[in-house]
Protein backbone atom coordinates (compact mmCIF):
# COMPACT_ATOMS: atom_id res chain seq x y z
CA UNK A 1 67.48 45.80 50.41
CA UNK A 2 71.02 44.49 51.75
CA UNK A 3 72.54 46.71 54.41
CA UNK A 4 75.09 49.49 52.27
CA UNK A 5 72.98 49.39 49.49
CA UNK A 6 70.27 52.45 51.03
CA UNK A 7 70.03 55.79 48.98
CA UNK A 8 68.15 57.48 50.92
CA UNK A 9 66.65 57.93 54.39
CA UNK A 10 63.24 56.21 52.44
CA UNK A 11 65.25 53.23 51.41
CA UNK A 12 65.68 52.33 55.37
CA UNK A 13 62.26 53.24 56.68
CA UNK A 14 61.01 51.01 53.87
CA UNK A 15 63.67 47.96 54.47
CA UNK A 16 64.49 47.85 58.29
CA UNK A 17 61.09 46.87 59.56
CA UNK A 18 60.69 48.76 62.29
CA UNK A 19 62.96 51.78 61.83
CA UNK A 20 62.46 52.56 65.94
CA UNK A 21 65.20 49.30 65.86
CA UNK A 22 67.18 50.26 63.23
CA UNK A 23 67.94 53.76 65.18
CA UNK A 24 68.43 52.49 68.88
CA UNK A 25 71.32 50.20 66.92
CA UNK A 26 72.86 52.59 64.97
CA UNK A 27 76.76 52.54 65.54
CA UNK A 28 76.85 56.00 66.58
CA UNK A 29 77.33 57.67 70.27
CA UNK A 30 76.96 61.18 71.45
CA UNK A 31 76.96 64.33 69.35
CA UNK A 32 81.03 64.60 68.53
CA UNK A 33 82.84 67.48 69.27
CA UNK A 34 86.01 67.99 67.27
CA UNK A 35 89.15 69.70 66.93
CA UNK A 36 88.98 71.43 70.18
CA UNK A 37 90.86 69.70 73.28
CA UNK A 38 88.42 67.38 75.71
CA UNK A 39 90.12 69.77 78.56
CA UNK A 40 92.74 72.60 78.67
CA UNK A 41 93.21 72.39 82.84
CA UNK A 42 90.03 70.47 84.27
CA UNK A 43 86.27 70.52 83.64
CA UNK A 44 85.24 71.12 87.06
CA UNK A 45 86.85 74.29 86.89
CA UNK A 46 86.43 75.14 83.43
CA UNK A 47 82.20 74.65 84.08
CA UNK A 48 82.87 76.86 87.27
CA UNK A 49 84.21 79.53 84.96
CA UNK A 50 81.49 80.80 83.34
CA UNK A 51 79.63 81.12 86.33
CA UNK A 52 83.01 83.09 88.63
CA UNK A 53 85.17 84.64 86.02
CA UNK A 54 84.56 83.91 82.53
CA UNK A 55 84.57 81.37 80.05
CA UNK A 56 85.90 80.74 76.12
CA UNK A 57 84.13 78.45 74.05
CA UNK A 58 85.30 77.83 70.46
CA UNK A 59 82.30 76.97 68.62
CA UNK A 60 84.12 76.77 65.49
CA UNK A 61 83.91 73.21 64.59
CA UNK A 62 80.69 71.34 65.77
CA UNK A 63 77.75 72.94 64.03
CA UNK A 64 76.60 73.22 60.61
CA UNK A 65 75.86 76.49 58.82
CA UNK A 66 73.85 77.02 56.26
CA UNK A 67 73.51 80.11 54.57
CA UNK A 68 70.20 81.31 52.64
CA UNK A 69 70.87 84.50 50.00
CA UNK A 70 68.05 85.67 47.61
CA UNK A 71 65.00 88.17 47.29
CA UNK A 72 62.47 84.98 48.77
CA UNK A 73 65.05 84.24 51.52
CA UNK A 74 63.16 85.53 54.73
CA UNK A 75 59.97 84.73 53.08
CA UNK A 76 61.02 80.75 52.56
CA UNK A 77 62.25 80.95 56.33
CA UNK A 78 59.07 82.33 57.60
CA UNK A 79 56.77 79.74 55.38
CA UNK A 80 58.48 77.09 57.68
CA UNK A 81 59.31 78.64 61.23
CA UNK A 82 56.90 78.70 63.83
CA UNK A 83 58.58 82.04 65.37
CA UNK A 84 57.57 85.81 64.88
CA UNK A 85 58.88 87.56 61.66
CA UNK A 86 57.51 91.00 61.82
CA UNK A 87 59.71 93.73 62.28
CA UNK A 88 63.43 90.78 61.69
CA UNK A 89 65.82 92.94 60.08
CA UNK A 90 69.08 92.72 59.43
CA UNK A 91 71.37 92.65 62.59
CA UNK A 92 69.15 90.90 64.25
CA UNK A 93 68.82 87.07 65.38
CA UNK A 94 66.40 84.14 66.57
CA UNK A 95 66.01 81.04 67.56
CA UNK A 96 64.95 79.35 65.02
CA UNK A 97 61.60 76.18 65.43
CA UNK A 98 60.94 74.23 62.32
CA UNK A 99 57.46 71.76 62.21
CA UNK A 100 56.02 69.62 60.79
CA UNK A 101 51.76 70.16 59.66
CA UNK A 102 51.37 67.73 62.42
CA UNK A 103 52.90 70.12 64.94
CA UNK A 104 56.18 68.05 65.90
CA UNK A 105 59.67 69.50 65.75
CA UNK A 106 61.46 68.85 62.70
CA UNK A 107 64.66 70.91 64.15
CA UNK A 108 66.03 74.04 65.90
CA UNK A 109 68.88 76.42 64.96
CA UNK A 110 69.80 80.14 65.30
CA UNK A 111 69.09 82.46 62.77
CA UNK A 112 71.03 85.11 62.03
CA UNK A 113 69.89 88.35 59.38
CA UNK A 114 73.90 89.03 58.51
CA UNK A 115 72.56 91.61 55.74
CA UNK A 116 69.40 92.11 53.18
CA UNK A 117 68.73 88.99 51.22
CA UNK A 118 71.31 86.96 53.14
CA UNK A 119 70.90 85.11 56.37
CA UNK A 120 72.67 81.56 58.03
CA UNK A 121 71.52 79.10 60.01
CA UNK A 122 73.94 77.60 62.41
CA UNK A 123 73.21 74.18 64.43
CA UNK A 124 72.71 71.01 64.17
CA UNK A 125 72.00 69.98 60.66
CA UNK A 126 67.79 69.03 60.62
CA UNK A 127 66.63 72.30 60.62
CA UNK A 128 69.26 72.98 57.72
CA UNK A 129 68.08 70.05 55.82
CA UNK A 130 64.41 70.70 55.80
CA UNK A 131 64.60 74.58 54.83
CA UNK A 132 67.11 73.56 52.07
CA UNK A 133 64.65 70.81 50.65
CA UNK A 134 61.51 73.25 51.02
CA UNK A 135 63.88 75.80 48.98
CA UNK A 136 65.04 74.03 46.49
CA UNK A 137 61.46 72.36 45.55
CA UNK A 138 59.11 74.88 46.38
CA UNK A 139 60.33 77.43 43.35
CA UNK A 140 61.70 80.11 46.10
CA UNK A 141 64.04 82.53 44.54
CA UNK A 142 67.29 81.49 46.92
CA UNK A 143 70.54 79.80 46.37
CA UNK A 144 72.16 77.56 49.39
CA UNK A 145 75.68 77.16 50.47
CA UNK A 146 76.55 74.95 52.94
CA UNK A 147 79.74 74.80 55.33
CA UNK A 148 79.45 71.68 57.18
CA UNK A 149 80.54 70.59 60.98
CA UNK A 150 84.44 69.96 61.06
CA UNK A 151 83.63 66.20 62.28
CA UNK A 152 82.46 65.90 57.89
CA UNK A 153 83.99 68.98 56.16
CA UNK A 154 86.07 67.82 53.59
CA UNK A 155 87.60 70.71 53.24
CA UNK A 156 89.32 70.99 56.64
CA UNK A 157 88.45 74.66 57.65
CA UNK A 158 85.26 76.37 58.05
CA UNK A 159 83.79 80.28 56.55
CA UNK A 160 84.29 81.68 59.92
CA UNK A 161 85.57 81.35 63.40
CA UNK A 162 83.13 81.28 66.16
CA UNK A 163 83.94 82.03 69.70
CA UNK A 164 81.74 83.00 72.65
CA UNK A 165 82.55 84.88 76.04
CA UNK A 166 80.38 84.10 78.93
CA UNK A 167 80.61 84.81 82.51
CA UNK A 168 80.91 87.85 85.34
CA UNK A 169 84.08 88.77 83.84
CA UNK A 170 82.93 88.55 80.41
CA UNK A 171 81.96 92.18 79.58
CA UNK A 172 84.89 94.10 81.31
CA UNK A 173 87.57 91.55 79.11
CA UNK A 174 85.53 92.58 76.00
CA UNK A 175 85.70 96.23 76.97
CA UNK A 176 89.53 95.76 77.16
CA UNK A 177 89.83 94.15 73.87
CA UNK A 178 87.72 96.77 72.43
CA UNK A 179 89.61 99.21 73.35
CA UNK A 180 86.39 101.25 75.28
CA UNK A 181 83.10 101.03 76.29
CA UNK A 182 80.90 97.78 73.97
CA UNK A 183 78.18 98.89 71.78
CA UNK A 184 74.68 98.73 73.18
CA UNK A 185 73.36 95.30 71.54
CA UNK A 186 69.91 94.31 72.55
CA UNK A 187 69.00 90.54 73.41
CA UNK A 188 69.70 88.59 70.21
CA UNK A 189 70.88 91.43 68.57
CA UNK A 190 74.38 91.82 66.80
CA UNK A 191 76.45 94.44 66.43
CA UNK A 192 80.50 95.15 65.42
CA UNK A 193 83.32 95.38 68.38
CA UNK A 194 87.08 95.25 67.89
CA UNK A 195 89.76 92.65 68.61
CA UNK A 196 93.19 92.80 67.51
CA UNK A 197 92.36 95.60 65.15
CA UNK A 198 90.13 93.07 63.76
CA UNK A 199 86.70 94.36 62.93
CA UNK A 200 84.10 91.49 64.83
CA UNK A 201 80.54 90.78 64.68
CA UNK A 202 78.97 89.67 67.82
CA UNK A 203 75.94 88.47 68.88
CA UNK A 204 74.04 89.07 72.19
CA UNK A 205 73.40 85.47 73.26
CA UNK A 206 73.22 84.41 76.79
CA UNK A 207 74.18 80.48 75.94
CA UNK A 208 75.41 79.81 79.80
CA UNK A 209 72.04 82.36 80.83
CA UNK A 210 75.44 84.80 82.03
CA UNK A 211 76.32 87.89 80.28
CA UNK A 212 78.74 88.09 77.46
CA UNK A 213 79.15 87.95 73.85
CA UNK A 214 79.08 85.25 70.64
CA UNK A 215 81.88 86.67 68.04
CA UNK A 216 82.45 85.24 64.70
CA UNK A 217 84.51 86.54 61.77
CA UNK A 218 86.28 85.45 58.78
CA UNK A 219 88.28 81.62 59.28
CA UNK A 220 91.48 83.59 58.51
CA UNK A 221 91.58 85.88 61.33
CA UNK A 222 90.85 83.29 64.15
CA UNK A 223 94.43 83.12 65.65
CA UNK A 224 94.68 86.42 65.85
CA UNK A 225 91.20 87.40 67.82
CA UNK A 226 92.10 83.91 69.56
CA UNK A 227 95.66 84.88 70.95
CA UNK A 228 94.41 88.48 71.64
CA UNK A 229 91.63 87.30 73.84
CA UNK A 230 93.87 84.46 75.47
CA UNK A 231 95.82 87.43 76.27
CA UNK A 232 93.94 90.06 77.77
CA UNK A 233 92.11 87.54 79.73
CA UNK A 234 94.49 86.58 81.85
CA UNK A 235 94.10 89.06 84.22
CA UNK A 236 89.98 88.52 84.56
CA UNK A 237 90.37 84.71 85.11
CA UNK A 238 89.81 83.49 81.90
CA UNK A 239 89.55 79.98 80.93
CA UNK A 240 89.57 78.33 77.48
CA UNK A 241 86.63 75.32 77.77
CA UNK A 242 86.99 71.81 76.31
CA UNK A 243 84.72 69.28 75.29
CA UNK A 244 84.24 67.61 77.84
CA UNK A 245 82.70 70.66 79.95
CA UNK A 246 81.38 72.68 76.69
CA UNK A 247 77.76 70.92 76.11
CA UNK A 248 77.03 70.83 79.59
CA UNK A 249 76.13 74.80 80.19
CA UNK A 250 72.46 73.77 78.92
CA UNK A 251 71.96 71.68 81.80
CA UNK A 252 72.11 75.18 83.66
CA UNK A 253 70.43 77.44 81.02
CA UNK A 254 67.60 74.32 79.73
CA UNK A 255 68.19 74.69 76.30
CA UNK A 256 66.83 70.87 74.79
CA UNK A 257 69.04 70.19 71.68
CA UNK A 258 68.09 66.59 71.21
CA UNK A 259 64.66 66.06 69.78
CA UNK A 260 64.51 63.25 67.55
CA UNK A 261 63.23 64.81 63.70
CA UNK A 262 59.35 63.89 63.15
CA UNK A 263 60.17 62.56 59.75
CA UNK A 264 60.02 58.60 59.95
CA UNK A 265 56.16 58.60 59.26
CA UNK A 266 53.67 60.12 57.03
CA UNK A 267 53.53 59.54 53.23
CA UNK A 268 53.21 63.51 52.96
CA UNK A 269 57.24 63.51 54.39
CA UNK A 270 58.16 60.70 51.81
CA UNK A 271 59.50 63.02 49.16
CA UNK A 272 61.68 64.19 52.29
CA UNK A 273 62.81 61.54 53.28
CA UNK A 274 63.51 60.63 49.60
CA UNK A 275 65.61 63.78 49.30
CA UNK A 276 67.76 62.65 52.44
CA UNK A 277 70.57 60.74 51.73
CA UNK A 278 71.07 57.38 54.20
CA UNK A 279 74.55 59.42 54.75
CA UNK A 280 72.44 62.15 56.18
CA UNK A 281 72.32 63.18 60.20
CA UNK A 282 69.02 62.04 60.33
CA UNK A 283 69.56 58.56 58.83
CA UNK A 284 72.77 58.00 60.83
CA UNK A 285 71.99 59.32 64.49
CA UNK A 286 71.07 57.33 67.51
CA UNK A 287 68.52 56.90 69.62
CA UNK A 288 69.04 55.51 73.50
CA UNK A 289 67.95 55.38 77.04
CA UNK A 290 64.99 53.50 78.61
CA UNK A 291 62.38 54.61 76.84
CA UNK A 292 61.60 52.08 74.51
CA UNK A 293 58.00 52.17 72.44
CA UNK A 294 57.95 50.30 69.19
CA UNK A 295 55.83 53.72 67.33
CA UNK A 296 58.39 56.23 66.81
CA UNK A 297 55.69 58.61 66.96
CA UNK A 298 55.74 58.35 70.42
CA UNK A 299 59.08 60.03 70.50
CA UNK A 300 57.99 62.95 68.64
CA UNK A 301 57.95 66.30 70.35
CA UNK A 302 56.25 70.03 70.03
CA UNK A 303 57.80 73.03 70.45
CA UNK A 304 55.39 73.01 73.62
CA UNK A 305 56.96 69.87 75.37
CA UNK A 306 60.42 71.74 74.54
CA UNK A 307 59.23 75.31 76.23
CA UNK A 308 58.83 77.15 73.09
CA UNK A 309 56.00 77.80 73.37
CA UNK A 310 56.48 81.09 74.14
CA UNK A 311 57.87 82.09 70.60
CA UNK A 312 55.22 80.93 68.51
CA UNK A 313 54.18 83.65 66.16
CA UNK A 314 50.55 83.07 65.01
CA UNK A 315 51.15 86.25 63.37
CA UNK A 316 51.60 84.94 59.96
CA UNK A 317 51.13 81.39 57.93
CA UNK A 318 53.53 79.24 58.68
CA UNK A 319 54.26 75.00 58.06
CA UNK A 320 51.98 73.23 61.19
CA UNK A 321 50.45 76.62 61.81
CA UNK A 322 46.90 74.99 62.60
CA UNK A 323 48.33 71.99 64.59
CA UNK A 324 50.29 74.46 66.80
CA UNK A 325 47.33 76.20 67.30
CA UNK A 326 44.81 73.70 68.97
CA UNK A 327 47.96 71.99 70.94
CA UNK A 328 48.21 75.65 72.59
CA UNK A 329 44.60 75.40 74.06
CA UNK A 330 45.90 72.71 76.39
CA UNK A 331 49.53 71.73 76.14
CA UNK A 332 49.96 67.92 77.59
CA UNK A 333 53.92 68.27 78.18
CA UNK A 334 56.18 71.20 79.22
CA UNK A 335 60.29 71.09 80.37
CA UNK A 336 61.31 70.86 83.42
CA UNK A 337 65.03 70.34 85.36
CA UNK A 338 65.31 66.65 86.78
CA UNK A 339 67.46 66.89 89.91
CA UNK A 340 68.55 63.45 90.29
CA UNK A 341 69.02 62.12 93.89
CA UNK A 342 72.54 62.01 95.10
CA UNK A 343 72.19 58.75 97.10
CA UNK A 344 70.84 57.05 94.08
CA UNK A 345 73.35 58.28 91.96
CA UNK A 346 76.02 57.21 93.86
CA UNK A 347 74.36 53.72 94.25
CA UNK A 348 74.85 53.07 90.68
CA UNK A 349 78.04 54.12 90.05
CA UNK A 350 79.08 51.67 93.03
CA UNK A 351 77.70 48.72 91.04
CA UNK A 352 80.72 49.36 89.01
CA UNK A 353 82.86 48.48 92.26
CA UNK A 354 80.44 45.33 93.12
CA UNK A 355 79.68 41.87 92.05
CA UNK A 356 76.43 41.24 89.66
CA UNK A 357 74.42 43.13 88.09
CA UNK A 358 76.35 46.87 86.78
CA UNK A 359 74.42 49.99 86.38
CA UNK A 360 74.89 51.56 82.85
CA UNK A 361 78.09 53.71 83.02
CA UNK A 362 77.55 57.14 83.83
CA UNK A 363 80.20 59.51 82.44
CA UNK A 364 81.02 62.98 84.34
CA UNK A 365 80.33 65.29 83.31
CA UNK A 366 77.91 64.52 80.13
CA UNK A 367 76.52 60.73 80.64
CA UNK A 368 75.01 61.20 77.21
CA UNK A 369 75.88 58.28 75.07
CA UNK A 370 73.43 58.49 72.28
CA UNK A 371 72.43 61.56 69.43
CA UNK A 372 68.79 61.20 71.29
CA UNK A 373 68.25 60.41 74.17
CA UNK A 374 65.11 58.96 75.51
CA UNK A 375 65.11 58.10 79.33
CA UNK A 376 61.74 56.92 81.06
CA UNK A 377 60.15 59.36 83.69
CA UNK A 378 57.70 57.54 86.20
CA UNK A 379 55.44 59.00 88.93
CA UNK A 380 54.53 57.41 92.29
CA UNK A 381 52.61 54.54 90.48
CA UNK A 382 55.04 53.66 88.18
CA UNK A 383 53.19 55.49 84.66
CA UNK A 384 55.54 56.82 82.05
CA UNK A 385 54.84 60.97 82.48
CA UNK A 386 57.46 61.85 79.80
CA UNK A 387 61.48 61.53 79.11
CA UNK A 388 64.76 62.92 80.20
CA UNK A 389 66.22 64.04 77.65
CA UNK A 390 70.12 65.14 78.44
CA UNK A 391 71.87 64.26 81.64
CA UNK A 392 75.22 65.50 83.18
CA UNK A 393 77.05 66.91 86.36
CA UNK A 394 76.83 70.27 87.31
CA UNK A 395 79.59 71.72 89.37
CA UNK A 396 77.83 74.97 90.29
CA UNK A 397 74.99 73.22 91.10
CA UNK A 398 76.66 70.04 92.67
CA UNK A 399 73.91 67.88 91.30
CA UNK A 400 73.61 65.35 88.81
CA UNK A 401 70.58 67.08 86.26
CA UNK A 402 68.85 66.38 83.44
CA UNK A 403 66.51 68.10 80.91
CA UNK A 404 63.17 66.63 81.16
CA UNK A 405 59.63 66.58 79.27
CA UNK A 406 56.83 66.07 81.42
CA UNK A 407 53.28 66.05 81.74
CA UNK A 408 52.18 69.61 82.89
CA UNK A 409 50.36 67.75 85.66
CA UNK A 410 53.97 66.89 87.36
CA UNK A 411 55.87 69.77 86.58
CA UNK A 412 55.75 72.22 89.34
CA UNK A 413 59.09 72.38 91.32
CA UNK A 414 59.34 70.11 94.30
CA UNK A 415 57.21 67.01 92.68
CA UNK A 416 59.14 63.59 93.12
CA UNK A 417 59.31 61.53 90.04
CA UNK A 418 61.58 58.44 89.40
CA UNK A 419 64.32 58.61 86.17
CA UNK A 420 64.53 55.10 84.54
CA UNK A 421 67.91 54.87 83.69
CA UNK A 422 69.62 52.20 81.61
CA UNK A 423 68.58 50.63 78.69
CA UNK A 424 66.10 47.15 78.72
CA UNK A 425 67.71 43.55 78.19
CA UNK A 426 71.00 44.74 78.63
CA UNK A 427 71.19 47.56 76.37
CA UNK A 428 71.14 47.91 72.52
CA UNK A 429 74.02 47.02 69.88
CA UNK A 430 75.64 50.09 70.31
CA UNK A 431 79.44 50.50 70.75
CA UNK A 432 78.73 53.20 73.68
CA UNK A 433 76.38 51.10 75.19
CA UNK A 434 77.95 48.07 77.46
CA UNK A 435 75.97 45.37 78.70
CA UNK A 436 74.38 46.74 82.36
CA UNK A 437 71.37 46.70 84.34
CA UNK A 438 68.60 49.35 84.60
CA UNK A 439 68.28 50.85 87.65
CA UNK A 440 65.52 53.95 89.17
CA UNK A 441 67.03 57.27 90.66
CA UNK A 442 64.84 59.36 91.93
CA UNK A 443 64.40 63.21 91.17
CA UNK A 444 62.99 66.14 91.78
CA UNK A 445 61.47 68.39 89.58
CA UNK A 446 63.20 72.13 89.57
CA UNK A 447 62.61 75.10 87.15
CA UNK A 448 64.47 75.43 83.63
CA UNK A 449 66.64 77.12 83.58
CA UNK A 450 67.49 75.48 87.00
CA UNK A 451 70.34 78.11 87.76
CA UNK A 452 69.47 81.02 89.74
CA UNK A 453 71.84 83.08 88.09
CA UNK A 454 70.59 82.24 84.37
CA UNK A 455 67.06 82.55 85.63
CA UNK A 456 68.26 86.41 86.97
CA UNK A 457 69.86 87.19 83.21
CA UNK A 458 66.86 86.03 81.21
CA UNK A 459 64.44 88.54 83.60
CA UNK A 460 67.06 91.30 83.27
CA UNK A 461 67.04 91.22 79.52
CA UNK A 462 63.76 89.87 78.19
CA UNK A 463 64.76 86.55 76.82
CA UNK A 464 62.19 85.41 74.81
C-alpha cells in the first residue's frame, strides 16, 4: 500500500514491514506543547520555583480529555483499569493504568468522578482511545465526547481551563485568593475554592511531589481566575512556567509518561488497531534513542517496570487481570532515577565544540527528541538491563537525570550503570535527530522520586 494511502493503524503494521522502522522514522519529535510561551523570564528559575516559592502551570492546551457519561460508565472504566474501584465516588480521582490481557501498558491518564454517571479522562490520548473503542463495541450504556489537545483542536478553545499551583508558597496564595482558610481535600480528592468570585474545582495532586492545588473551570472564565492569581501572587514569588521548564517536574517527582502502547502485535488487538485511524497518536508518534531491537515487543512495558505496581487492584475483574497477577510473583523490572555523570555529560556536549565525531545534541532542559524514548542501560559487562526513558536538567538537583526501567537486580540506589546515548549509524530519518555519534555516560542509580522534598510530600500524605 503506497505511503498516504493507510486507513488505519492496521493498514501500516500490515504494509511497512517491520513497523519497529516505520516508528523510529516517523517525522515527529517530542510531545508538543502549545499555546503557552517556551519561557516567561528563564527556566532555571521558573524549575526553581516550584521548589522556593511557587509555581503556575497552564495545563490548558496539551492533553486530551475525554469525557465518559452513562449508567455503565464506571463499570466500562473498571472492566479495563488495573486500579482499585471500590469505594470511587464522585469527587474523587485516580490515576488511571490501562492493559492489555498480556499485561503491557496500553496507556495512563487521570481520572476524575466530576459527578454520578459522568467522569473525564485527561492525558495523553492512548488511554482515551482504548476505553472509547472498548465502549463503543462492547454494548456499554455510555456516550463519549471528546475535547482534543490544542496542538489538533479544530475548534481553537478547549471545555475548560486548567491551571495548577505547586510549591512552598502554593497554599498560603490559594488561601488569599480564597478569601480564608482552603477546604480540607484529601490526596486525589477534589473539592470547590474561590477565585475571582469564580466558583473552582480543584484537585489535590502533588504533580511537582510539593503541595498545592490543580484548578479547572469553565474555558470562559480562564482570564479572569488567570489575572486574579497573576495578581495575588506577586507578593509570594510567583512565577508563570513555560514550556520549556513545564515537562521537566517529573524528572523530580518520577512520573514515566512515555511508554510506547502494546498494540502493534497480536491478532486479538487487530480490530483495534483497525478502529485507529493512521491519523491517530499511536500511528503518528515516534520512537528514539539507542535502544534498537527489531521485535517491538521488546519495548513493551508493565505497570510493574513503570512502579505501579502498587495500585493494582486485584479486587475485581479487570482487562490483563491474570497476566498482572503471575508478573507480581516476581517482577523482572522496576523504575529507578538515572543520575547521569557530570564529567560525561559535559564530554559530549564539548564534541559540539570539537573536530570529528559529534555527540547527539542534548537540549537543556528536556533532551527529549522523540514521543518514546528508548535509551540503552548497560551494567559493568556491557548487557542491556533496561531503558531510560525521559532525560533532562534539573536545577534543584543540579544534575542531568533520567527516568529509568531496570532490572530489579540493579536498582538499589548507589549501583553504577552506563546510559547509551545516541542513536546507531548516525541516527534515524528524523527531523529532530541530526547525524552524531553515540557515546556512554555513566550513572548512578537514585530513588524515584529522586527529590527529597517530593519523597517527604508523598510520606506526608499517602500517595498511592
Amino acid at each position: 500500500m503506497p505511503a498516504g494511502t493507510y486507513r488505519t493503524l492496521e493498514d501500516i503494521v500490515r504494509s511497512v514491514g517491520n513497523i519497529v522502522d516505520f516508528l523510529r522514522n516517523n517525522p515527529t519529535g517530542a510531545y508538543v506543547f502549545v499555546h503557552v510561551p517556551r519561557e516567561f523570564t528563564n527556566w532555571i528559575e521558573e524549575q526553581e520555583a516550584w521548589r522556593q516559592t511557587v509555581a503556575f502551570f497552564d495545563q490548558t492546551h496539551h492533553m486530551e480529555d475525554l469525557y465518559i457519561r452513562g449508567p455503565d460508565a464506571v463499570r466500562l472504566l473498571a472492566h479495563l483499569g488495573i486500579n482499585r474501584f471500590r469505594n470511587f465516588e464522585p469527587g474523587m480521582a485516580k490515576h488511571y493504568y490501562v492493559c492489555t490481557e498480556r499485561g503491557y501498558i496500553v496507556g495512563d491518564a487521570v481520572l476524575f468522578y466530576l459527578e454520578p454517571e459522568l467522569l473525564q479522562l485527561v492525558g495523553r490520548p492512548m488511554a482515551h482511545n482504548w476505553v472509547q473503542f472498548h465502549g463503543e463495541k462492547g454494548g456499554y450504556r455510555v456516550e463519549f465526547e471528546r475535547d482534543e489537545r490544542s496542538a489538533v483542536n479544530p475548534r481553537g478553545r478547549r471545555k475548560v481551563y486548567r491551571y495548577q499551583l505547586q510549591g512552598p508558597n502554593a497554599i498560603p496564595l490559594l488561601e488569599k485568593l480564597n478569601g480564608g482558610p482552603l477546604p480540607e481535600i484529601p490526596f486525589f480528592h477534589m473539592g470547590w475554592i474561590s477565585i475571582a468570585g469564580r466558583k473552582v474545582r480543584a484537585l489535590h495532586h502533588g504533580m511537582a511531589g510539593v503541595a498545592g492545588l490543580e484548578l479547572f473551570g469553565p474555558w470562559e472564565e480562564r482570564e479572569e481566575v488567570r489575572g486574579a492569581i497573576l495578581e495575588a501572587g506577586r507578593e509570594f514569588g510567583l512565577r508563570q512556567v513555560g514550556t520549556r521548564a513545564y515537562p521537566t517536574n517529573t524528572l523530580e517527582s518520577g512520573w514515566i509518561s512515555t511508554a510506547l502502547p502494546a498494540i502493534y502485535t497480536g491478532e486479538d488487538l487487530r480490530a483495534y488497531r483497525e478502529w485507529l485511524p493512521a491519523t491517530s497518536f499511536e500511528a503518528t508518534g515516534s520512537l528514539g534513542g539507542s535502544f534498537d531491537s527489531r521485535n517491538v515487543e521488546d519495548y513493551y512495558l508493565t505497570p510493574f517496570d513503570l512502579g505501579a505496581g502498587r495500585i493494582v487492584g486485584f479486587d475485581h475483574e479487570f482487562v490483563g487481570r491474570k497476566a498482572l497477577e503471575e508478573m507480581a510473583k516476581e517482577p523482572r523490572r522496576t523504575k529507578v532515577t538515572l543520575v547521569w555523570n557530570p564529567e560525561d555529560v559535559l564530554r559530549a556536549i564539548g564534541t559540539l565544540f570539537q573536530k570529528g565525531p559529534r555527540a547527539k545534541y542534548m537540549e537543556f532542559p528536556l533532551a527529549n527528541y522523540a514521543v518514546w524514548p528508548y535509551d540503552q542501560v548497560l551494567n559493568e559487562h556491557g548487557e542491556v538491563i533496561g531503558f531510560s526513558k525521559y532525560t533532562g536538567y534539573s536545577a534543584n538537583e543540579r544534575a542531568v537525570l533520567s527516568l529509568g526501567v531496570v532490572d530489579v537486580r540493579y536498582s538499589q540506589p548507589g549501583t553504577q550503570v552506563v546510559v547509551v546515548w545516541g542513536e546507531a549509524d548516525g541516527g534515524t530519518r528524523k527531523p529532530s535527530v541530526e547525524r552524531h555519534a553515540q557515546v556512554e555516560i555513566r550513572a548512578t542509580v537514585g530513588p524515584a522520586p529522586y527529590s527529597e522534598a517530593a519523597r517527604q510530600y508523598r510520606a506526608r500524605v499517602g500517595a498511592r
